[in-house]
C-alpha atoms as a PDB file:
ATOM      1  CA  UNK A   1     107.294 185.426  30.785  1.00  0.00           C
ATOM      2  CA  UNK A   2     111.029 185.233  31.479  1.00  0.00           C
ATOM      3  CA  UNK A   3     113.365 182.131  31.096  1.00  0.00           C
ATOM      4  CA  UNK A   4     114.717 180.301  34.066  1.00  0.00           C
ATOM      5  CA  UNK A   5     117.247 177.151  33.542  1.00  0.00           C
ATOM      6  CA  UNK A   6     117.014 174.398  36.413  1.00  0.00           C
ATOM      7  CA  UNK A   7     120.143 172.725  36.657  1.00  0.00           C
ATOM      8  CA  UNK A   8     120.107 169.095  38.280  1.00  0.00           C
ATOM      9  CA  UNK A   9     122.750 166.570  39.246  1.00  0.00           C
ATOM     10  CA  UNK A  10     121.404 163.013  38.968  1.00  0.00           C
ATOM     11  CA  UNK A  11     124.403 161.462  41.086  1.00  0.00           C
ATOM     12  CA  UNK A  12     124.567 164.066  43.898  1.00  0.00           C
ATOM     13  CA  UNK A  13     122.930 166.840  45.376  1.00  0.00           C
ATOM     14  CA  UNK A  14     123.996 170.356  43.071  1.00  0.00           C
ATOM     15  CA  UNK A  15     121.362 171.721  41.970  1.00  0.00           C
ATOM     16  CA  UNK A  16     120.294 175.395  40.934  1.00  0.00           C
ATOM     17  CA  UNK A  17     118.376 177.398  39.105  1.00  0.00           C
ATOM     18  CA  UNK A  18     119.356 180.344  37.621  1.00  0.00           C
ATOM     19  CA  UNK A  19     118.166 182.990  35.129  1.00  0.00           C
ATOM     20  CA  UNK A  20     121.108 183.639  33.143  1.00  0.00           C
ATOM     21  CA  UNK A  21     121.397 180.663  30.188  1.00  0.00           C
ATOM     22  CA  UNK A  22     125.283 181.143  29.799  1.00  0.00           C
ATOM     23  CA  UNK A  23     125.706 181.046  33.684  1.00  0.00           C
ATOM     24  CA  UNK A  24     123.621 177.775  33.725  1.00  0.00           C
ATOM     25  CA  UNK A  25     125.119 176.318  31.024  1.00  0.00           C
ATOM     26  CA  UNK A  26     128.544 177.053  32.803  1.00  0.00           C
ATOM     27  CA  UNK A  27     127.576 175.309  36.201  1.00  0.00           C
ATOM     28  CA  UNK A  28     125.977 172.222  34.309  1.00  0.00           C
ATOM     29  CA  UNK A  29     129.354 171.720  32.359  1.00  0.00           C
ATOM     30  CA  UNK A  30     131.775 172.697  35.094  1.00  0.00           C
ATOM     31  CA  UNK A  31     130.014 170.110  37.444  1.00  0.00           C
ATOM     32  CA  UNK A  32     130.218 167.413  34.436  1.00  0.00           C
ATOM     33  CA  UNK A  33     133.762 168.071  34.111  1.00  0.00           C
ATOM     34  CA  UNK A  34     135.002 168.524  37.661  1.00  0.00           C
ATOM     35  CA  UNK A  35     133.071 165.388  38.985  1.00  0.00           C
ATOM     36  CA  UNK A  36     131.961 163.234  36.253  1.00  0.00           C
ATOM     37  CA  UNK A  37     128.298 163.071  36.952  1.00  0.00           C
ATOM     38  CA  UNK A  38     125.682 163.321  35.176  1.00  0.00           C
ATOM     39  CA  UNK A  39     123.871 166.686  34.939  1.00  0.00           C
ATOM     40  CA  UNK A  40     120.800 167.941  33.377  1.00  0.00           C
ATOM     41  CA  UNK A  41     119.478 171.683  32.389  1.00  0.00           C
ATOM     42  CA  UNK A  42     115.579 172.242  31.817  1.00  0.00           C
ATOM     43  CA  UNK A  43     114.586 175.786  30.514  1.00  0.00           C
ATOM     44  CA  UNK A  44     111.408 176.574  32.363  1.00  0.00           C
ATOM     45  CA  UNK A  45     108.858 179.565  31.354  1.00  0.00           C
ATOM     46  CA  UNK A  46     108.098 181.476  34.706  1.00  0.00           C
ATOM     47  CA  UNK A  47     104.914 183.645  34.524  1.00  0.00           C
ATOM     48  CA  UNK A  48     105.731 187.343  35.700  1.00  0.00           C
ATOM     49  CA  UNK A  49     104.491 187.796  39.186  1.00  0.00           C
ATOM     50  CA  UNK A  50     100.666 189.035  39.564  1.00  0.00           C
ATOM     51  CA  UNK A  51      99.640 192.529  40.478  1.00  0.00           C
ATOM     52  CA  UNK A  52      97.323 193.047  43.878  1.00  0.00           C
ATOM     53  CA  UNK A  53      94.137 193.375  42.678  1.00  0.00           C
END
């Protein structure tokens, strides 16, 4: 499973996910900084993609 970090503005409409936790961690701050919102990161588990049978 690999990590992916869904970042969420709850005043506006940024949003992204990324797979990088420094990167996402970056956006979420920069975006709480620069326009004093309010901004959440969830970490979500995505399986790896499924071989053709």
């Amino acid at each position: 499973m690999e990590r992916v970090y869904h970042v969420t503005c709850h005043e506006c409409t940024f949003e992204g996910v990324f797979e990088d936790h420094r990167t996402a961690l970056d956006e979420w701050n920069e975006h709480e900084r620069d326009d004093d919102h309010r901004v959440s990161i969830l970490e979500i588990d995505r399986p790896s993609p499924r071989k053709p049978a």
